[in-house]
N, C-alpha and C. Protein backbone atom coordinates (compact mmCIF):
# COMPACT_ATOMS: atom_id res chain seq x y z
N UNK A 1 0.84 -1.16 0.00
CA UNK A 1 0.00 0.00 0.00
C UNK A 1 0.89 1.24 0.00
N UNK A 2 0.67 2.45 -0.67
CA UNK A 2 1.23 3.32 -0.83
C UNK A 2 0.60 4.68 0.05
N UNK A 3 1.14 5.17 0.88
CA UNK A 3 1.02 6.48 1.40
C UNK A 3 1.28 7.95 0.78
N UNK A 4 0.82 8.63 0.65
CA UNK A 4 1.01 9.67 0.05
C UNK A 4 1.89 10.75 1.25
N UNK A 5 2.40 11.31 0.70
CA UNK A 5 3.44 12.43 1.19
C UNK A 5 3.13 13.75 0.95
N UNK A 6 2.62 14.28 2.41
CA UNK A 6 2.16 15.80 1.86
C UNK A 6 3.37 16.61 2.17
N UNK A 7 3.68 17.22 0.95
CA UNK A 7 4.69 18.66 1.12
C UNK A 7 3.70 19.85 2.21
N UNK A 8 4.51 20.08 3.17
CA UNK A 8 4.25 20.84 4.16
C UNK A 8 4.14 22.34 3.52
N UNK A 9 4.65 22.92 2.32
CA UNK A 9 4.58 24.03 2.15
C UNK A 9 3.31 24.21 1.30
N UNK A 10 2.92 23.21 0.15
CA UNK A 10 1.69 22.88 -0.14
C UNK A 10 0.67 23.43 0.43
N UNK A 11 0.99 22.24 1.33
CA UNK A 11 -0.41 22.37 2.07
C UNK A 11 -0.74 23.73 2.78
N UNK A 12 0.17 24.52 2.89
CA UNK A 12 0.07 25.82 3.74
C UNK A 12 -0.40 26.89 3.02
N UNK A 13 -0.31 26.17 1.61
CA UNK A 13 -0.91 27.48 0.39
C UNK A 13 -2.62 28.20 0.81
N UNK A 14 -2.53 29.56 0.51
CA UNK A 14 -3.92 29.77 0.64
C UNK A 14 -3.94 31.26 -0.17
N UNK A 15 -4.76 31.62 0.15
CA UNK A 15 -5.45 32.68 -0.77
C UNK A 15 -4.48 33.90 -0.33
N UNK A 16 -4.45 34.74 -1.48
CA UNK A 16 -3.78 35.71 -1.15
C UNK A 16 -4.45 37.42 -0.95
N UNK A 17 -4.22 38.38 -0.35
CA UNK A 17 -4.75 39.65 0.12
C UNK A 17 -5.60 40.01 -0.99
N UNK A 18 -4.63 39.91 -1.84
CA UNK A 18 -5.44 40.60 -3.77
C UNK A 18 -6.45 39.66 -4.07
N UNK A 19 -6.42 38.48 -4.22
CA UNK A 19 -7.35 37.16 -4.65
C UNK A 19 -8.54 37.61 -3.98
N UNK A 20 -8.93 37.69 -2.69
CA UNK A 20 -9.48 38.03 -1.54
C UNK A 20 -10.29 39.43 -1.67
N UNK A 21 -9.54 40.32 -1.80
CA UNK A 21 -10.38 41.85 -2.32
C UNK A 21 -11.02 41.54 -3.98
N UNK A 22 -10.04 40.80 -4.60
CA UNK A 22 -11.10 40.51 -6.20
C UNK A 22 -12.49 39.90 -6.27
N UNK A 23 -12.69 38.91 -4.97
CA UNK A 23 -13.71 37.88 -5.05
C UNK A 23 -14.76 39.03 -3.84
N UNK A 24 -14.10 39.45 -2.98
CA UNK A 24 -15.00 41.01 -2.74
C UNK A 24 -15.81 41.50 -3.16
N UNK A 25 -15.23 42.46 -4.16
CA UNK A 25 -15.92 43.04 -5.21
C UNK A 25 -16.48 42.33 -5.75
N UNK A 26 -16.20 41.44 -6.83
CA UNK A 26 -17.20 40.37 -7.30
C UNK A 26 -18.58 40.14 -6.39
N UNK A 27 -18.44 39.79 -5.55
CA UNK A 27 -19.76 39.00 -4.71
C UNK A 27 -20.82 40.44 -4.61
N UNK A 28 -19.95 41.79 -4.14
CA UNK A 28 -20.47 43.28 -4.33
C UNK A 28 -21.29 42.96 -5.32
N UNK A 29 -20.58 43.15 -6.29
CA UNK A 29 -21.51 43.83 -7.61
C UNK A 29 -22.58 42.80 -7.87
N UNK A 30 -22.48 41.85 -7.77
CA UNK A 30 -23.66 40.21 -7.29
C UNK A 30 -24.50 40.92 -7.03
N UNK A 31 -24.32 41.02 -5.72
CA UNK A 31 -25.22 41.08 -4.86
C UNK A 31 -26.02 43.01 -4.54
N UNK A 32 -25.60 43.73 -5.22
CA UNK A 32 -26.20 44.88 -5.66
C UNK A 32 -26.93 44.66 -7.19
N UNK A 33 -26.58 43.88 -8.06
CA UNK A 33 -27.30 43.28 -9.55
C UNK A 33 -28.47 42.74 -8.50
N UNK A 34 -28.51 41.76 -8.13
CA UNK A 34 -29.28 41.31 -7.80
C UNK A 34 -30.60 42.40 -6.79
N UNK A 35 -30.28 43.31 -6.12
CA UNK A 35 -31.10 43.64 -5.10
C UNK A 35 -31.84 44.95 -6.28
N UNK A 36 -31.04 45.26 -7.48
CA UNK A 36 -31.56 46.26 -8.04
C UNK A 36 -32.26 45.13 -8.88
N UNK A 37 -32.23 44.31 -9.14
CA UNK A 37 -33.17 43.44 -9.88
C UNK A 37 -34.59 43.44 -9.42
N UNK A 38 -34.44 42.72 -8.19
CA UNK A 38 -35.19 42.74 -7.49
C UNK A 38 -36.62 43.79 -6.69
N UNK A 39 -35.70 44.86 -7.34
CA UNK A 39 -36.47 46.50 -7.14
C UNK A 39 -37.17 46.99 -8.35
N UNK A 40 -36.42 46.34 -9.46
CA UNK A 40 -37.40 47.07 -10.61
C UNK A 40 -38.33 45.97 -10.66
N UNK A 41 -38.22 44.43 -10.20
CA UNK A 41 -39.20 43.44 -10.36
C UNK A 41 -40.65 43.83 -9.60
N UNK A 42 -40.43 44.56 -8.55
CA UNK A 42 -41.66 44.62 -7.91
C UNK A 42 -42.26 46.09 -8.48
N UNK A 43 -41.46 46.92 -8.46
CA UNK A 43 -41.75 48.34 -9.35
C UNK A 43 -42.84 47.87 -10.75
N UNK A 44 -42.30 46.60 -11.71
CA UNK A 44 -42.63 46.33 -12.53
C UNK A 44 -44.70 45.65 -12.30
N UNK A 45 -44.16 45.10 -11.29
CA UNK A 45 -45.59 44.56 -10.64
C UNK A 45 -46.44 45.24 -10.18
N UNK A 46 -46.05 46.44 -9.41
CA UNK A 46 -46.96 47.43 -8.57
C UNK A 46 -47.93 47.97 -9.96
N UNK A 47 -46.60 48.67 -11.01
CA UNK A 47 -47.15 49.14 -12.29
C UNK A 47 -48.37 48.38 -13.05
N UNK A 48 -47.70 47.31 -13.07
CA UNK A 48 -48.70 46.45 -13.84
C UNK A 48 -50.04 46.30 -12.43
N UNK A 49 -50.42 45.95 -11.85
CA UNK A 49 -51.29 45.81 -11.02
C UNK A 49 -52.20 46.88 -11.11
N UNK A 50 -51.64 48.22 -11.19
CA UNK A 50 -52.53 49.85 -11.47
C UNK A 50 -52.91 49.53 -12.70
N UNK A 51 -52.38 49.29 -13.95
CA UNK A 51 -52.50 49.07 -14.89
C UNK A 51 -53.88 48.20 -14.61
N UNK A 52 -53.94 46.85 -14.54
CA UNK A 52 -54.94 45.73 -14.34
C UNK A 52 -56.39 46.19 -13.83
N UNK A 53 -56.21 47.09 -12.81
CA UNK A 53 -57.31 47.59 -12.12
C UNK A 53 -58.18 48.60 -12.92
N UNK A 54 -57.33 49.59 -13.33
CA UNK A 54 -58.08 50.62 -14.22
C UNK A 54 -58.67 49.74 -15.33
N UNK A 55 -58.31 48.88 -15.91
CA UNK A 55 -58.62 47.70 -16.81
C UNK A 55 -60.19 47.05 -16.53
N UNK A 56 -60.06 46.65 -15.29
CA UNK A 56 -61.25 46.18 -14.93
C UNK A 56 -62.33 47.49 -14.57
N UNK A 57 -61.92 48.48 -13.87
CA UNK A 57 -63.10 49.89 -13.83
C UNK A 57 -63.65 49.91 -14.94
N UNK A 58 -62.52 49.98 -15.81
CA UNK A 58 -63.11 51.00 -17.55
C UNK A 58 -64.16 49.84 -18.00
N UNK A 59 -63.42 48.26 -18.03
CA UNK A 59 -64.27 47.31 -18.21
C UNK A 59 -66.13 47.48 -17.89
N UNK A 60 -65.80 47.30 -15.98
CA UNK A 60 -67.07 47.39 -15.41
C UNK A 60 -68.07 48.63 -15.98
N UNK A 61 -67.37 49.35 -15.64
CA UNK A 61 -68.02 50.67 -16.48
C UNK A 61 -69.03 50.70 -17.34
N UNK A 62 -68.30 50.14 -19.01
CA UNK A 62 -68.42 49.89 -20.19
C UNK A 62 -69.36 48.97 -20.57
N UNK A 63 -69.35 47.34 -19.57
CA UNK A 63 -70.56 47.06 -19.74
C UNK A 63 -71.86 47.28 -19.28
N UNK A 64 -71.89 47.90 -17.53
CA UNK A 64 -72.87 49.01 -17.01
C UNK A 64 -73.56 50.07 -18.15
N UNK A 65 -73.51 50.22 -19.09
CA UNK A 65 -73.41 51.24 -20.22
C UNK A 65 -73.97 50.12 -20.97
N UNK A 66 -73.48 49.41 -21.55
CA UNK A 66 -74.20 48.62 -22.78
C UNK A 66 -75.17 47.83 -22.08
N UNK A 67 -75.57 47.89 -20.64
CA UNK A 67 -76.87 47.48 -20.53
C UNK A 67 -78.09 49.02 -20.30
N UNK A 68 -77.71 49.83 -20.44
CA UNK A 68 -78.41 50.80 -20.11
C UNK A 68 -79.37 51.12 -21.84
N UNK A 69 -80.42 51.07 -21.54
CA UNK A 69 -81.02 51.66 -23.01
C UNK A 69 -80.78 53.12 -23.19
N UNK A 70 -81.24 53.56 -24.55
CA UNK A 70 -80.82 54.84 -25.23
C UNK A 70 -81.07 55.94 -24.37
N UNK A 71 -82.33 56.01 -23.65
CA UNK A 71 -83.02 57.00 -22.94
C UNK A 71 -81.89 56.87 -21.22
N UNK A 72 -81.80 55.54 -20.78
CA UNK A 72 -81.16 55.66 -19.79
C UNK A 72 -79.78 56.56 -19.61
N UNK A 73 -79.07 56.62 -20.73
CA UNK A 73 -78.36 57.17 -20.95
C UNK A 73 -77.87 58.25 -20.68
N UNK A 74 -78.91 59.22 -20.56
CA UNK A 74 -78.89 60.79 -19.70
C UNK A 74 -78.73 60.86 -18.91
N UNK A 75 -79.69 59.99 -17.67
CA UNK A 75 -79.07 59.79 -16.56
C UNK A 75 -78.00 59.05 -16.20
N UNK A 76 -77.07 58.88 -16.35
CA UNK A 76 -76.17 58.15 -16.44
C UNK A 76 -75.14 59.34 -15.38
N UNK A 77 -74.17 58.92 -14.71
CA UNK A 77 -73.43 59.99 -13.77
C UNK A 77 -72.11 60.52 -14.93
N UNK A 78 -71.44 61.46 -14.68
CA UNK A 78 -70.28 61.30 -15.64
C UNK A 78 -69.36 61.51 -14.67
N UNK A 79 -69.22 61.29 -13.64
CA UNK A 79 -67.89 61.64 -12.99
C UNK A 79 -67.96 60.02 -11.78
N UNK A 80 -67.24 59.65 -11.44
CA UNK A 80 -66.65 58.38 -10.20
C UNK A 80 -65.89 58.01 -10.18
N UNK A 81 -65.72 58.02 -8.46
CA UNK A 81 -64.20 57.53 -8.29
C UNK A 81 -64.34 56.13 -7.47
N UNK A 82 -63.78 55.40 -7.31
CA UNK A 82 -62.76 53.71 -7.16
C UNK A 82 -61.69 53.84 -6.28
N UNK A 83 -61.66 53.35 -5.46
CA UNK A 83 -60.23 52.88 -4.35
C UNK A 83 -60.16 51.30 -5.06
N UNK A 84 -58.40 51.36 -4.62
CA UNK A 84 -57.64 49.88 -4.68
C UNK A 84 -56.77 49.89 -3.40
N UNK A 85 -56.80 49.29 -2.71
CA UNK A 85 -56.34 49.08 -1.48
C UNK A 85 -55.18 48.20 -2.19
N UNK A 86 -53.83 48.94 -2.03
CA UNK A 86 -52.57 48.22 -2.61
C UNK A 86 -51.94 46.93 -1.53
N UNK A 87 -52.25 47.89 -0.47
CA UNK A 87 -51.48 46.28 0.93
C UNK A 87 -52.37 46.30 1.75
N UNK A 88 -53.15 45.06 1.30
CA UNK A 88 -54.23 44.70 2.46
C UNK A 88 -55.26 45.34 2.03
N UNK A 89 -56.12 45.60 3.62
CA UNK A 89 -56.99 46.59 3.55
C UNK A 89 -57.01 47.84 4.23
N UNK A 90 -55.70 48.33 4.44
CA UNK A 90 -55.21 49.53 4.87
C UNK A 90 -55.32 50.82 4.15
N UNK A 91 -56.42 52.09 4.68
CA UNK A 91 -56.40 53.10 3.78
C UNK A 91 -55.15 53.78 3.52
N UNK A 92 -54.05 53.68 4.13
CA UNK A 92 -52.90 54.79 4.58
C UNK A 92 -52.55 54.54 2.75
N UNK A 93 -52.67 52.96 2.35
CA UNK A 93 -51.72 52.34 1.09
C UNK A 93 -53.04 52.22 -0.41
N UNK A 94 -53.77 53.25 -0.24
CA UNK A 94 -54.86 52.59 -1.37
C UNK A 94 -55.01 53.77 -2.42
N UNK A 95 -54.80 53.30 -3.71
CA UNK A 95 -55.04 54.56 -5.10
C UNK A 95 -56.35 54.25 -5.21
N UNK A 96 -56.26 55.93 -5.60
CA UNK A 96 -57.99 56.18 -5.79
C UNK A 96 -58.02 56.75 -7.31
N UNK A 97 -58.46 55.80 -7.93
CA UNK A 97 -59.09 56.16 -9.52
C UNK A 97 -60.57 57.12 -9.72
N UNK A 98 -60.16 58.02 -10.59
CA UNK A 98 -61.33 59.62 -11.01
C UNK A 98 -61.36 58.89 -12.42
N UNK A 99 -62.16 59.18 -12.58
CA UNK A 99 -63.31 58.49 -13.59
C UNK A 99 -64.32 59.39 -14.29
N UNK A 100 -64.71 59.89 -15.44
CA UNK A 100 -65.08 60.69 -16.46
C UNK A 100 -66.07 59.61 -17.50
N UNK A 101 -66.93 59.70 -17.59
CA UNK A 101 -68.41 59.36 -18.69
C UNK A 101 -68.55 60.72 -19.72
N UNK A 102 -68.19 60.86 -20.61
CA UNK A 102 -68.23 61.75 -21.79
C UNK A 102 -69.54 61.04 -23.18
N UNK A 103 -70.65 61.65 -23.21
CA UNK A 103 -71.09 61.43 -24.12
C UNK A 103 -70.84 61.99 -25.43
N UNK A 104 -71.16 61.58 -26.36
CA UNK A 104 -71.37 62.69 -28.00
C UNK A 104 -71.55 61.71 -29.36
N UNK A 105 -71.31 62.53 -29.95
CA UNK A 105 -71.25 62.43 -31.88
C UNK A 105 -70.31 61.35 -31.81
N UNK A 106 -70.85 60.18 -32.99
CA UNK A 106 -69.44 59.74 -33.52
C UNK A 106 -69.20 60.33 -34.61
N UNK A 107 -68.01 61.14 -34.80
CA UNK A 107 -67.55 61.85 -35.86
C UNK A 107 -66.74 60.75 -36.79
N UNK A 108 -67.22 59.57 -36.75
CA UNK A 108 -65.82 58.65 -37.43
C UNK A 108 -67.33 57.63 -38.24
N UNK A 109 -68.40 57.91 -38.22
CA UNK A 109 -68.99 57.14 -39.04
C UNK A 109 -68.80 57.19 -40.56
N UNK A 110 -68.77 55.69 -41.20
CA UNK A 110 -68.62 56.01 -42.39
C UNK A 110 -69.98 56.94 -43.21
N UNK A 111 -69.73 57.42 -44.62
CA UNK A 111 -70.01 57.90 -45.13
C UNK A 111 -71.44 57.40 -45.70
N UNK A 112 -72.69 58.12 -45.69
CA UNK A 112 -74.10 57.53 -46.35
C UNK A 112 -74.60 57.25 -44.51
N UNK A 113 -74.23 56.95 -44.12
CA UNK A 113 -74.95 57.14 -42.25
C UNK A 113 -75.60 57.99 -42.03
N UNK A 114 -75.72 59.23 -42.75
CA UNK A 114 -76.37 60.60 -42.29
C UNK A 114 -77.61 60.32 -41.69
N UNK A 115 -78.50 59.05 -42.32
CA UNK A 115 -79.71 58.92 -41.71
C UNK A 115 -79.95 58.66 -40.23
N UNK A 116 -79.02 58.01 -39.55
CA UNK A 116 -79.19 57.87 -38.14
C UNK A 116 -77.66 58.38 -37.30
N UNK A 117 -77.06 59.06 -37.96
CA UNK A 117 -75.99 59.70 -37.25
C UNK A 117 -76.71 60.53 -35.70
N UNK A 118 -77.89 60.82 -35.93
CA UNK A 118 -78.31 61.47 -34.50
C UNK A 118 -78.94 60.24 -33.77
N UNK A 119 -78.85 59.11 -34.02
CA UNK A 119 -79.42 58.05 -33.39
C UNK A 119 -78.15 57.30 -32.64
N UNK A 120 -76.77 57.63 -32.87
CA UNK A 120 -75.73 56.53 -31.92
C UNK A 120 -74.79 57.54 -31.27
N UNK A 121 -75.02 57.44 -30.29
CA UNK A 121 -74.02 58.29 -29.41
C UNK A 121 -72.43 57.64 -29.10
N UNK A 122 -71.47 57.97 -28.84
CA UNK A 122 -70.25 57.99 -29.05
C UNK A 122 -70.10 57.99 -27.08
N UNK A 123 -69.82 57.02 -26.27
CA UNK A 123 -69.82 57.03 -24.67
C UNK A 123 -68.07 56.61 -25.11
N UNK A 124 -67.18 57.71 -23.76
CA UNK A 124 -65.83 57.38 -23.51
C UNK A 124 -65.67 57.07 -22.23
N UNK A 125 -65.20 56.25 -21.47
CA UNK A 125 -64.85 56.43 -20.36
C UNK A 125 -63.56 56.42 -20.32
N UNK A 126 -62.84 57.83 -19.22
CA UNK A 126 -61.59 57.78 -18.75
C UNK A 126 -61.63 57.69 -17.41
N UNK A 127 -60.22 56.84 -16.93
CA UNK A 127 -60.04 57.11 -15.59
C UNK A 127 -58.69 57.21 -15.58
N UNK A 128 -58.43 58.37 -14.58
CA UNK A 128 -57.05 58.76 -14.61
C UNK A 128 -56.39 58.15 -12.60
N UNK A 129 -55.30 57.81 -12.29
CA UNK A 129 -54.73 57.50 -11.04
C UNK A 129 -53.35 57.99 -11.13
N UNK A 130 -52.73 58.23 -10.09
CA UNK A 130 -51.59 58.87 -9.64
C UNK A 130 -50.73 58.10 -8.69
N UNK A 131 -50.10 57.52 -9.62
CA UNK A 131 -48.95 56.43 -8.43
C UNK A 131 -47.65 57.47 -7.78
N UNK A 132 -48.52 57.38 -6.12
CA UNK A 132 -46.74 58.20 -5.26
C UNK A 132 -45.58 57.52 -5.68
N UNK A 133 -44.71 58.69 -5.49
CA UNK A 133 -42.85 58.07 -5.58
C UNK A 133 -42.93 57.34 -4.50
N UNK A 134 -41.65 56.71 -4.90
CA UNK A 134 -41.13 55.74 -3.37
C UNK A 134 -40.35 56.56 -2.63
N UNK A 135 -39.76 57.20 -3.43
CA UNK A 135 -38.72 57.81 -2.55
C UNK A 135 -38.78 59.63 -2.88
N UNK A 136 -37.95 60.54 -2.06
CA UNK A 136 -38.28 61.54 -2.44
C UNK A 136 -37.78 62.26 -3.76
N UNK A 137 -36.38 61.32 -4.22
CA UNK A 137 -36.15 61.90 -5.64
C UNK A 137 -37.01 61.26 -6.46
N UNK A 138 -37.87 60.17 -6.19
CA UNK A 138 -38.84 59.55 -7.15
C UNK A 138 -40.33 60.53 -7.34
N UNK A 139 -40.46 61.16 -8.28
CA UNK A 139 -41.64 61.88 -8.30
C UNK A 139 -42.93 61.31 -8.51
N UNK A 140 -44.28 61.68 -8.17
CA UNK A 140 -45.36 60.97 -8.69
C UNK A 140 -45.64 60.86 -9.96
N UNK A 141 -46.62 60.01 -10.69
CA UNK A 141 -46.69 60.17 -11.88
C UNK A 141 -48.33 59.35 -12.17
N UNK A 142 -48.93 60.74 -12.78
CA UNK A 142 -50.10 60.61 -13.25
C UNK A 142 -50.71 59.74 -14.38
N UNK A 143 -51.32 58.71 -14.29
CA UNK A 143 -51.61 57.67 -15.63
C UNK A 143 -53.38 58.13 -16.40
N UNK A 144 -53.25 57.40 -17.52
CA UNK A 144 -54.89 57.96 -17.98
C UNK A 144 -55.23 56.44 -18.55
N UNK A 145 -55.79 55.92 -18.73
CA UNK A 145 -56.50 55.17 -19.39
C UNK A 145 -57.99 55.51 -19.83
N UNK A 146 -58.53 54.95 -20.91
CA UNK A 146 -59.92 55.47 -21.67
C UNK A 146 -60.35 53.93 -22.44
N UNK A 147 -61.59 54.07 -22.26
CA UNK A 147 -62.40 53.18 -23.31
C UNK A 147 -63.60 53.83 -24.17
N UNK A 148 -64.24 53.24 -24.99
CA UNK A 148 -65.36 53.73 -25.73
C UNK A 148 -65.84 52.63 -26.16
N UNK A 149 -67.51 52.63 -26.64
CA UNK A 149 -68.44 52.20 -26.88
C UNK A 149 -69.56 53.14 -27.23
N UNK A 150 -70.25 52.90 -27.94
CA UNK A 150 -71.14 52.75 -29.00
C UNK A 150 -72.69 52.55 -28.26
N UNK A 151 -73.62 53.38 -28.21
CA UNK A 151 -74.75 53.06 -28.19
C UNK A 151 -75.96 53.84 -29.27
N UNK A 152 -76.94 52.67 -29.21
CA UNK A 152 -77.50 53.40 -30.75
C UNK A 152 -79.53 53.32 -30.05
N UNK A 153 -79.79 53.92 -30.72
CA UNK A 153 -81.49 54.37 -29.99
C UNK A 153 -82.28 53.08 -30.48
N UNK A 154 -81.93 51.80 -31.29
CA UNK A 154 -82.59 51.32 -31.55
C UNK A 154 -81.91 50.22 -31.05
N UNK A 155 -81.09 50.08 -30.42
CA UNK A 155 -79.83 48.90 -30.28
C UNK A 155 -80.54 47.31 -29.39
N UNK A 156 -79.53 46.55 -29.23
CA UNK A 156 -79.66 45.61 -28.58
C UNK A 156 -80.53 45.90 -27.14
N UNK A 157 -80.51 46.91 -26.70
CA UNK A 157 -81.10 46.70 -24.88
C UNK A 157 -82.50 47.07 -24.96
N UNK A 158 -82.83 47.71 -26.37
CA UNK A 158 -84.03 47.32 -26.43
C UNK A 158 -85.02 45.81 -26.65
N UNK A 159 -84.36 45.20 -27.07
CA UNK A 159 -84.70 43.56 -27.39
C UNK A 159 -84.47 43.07 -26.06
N UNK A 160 -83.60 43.53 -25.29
CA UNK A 160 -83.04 42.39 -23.80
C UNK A 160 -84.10 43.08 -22.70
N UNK A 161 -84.58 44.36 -23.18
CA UNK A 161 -85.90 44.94 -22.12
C UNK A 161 -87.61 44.86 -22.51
N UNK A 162 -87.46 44.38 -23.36
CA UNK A 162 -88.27 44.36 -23.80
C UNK A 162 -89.29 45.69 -24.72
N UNK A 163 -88.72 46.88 -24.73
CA UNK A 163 -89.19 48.29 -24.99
C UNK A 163 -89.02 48.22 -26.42
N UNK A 164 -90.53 48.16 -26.99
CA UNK A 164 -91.00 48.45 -28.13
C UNK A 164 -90.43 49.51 -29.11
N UNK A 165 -90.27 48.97 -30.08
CA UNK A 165 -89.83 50.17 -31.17
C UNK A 165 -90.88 50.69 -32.03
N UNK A 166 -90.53 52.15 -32.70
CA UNK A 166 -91.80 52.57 -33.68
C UNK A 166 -91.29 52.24 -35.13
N UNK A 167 -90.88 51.13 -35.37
CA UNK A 167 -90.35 51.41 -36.74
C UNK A 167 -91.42 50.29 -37.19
């Protein structure tokens, strides 16, 4: 059987001062990549989440509206606002979405429509929210989102209500 022979100076080898400050830095810049990663990942999520919500308002909205018949329409509110409670159900952390109902003209009908151009109204909804900075060099920043739809005096919610037409 053979024994092996350790050289004593060998074995005494180890890392040196410079080796040591290189793998330093290295693990640094790691580990700052990583934590700024990590910061725009949730930044990226918060965003998208405001995003999602106004999504579903304008949504809810929009079909609230396409069940309303032609006449309902007037009464209809044009201004509301929406909370999203961001953590939890804590008010201190919750955006509040303003919300706009704009009726009118569709100015984009094609051509030969003239006959019932005063019969389809042109409904927009916007809602605008304001995400705070995180920090104090981070400034706020105001978002808009909008939808539209189409309602016409003779349309579908008359058939789903049953309200007679004169034609």
């Amino acid at each position: 059987m053979r024994t092996r022979v350790f050289n004593k100076k060998r074995r005494q080898q180890g890392w040196s001062l410079a080796e040591v400050m290189v793998a330093i830095v290295v693990l640094a810049i790691v580990f700052v990549s990583l934590f700024v990663a990590f910061s725009y990942g949730f930044t990226v999520i918060r965003s998208t989440r405001e995003d999602l919500r106004a999504t579903q308002i304008l949504t809810q909205k929009i079909e609230g509206i396409r069940l309303c018949t032609y006449a309902q329409l007037s009464s209809c509110p044009t201004n509301f606002t929406d909370t999203y409670a961001t953590l939890g159900n804590t008010n201190s952390s919750s955006l509040v979405y303003y919300g706009t109902i704009t009726r009118g003209r569709n100015t984009d009908l094609p051509n030969g429509t003239s006959g019932y151009r005063d019969q389809v109204q042109l409904i927009t909804v916007t809602v605008t929210w304001t995400t705070p900075g995180v920090s104090a060099s981070d400034p706020a920043v105001t978002h808009t989102r909008s939808m539209q739809t189409e309602s016409a005096l003779y349309g579908l919610q008359n058939y789903l209500f049953g309200v007679t037409n004169s034609i």
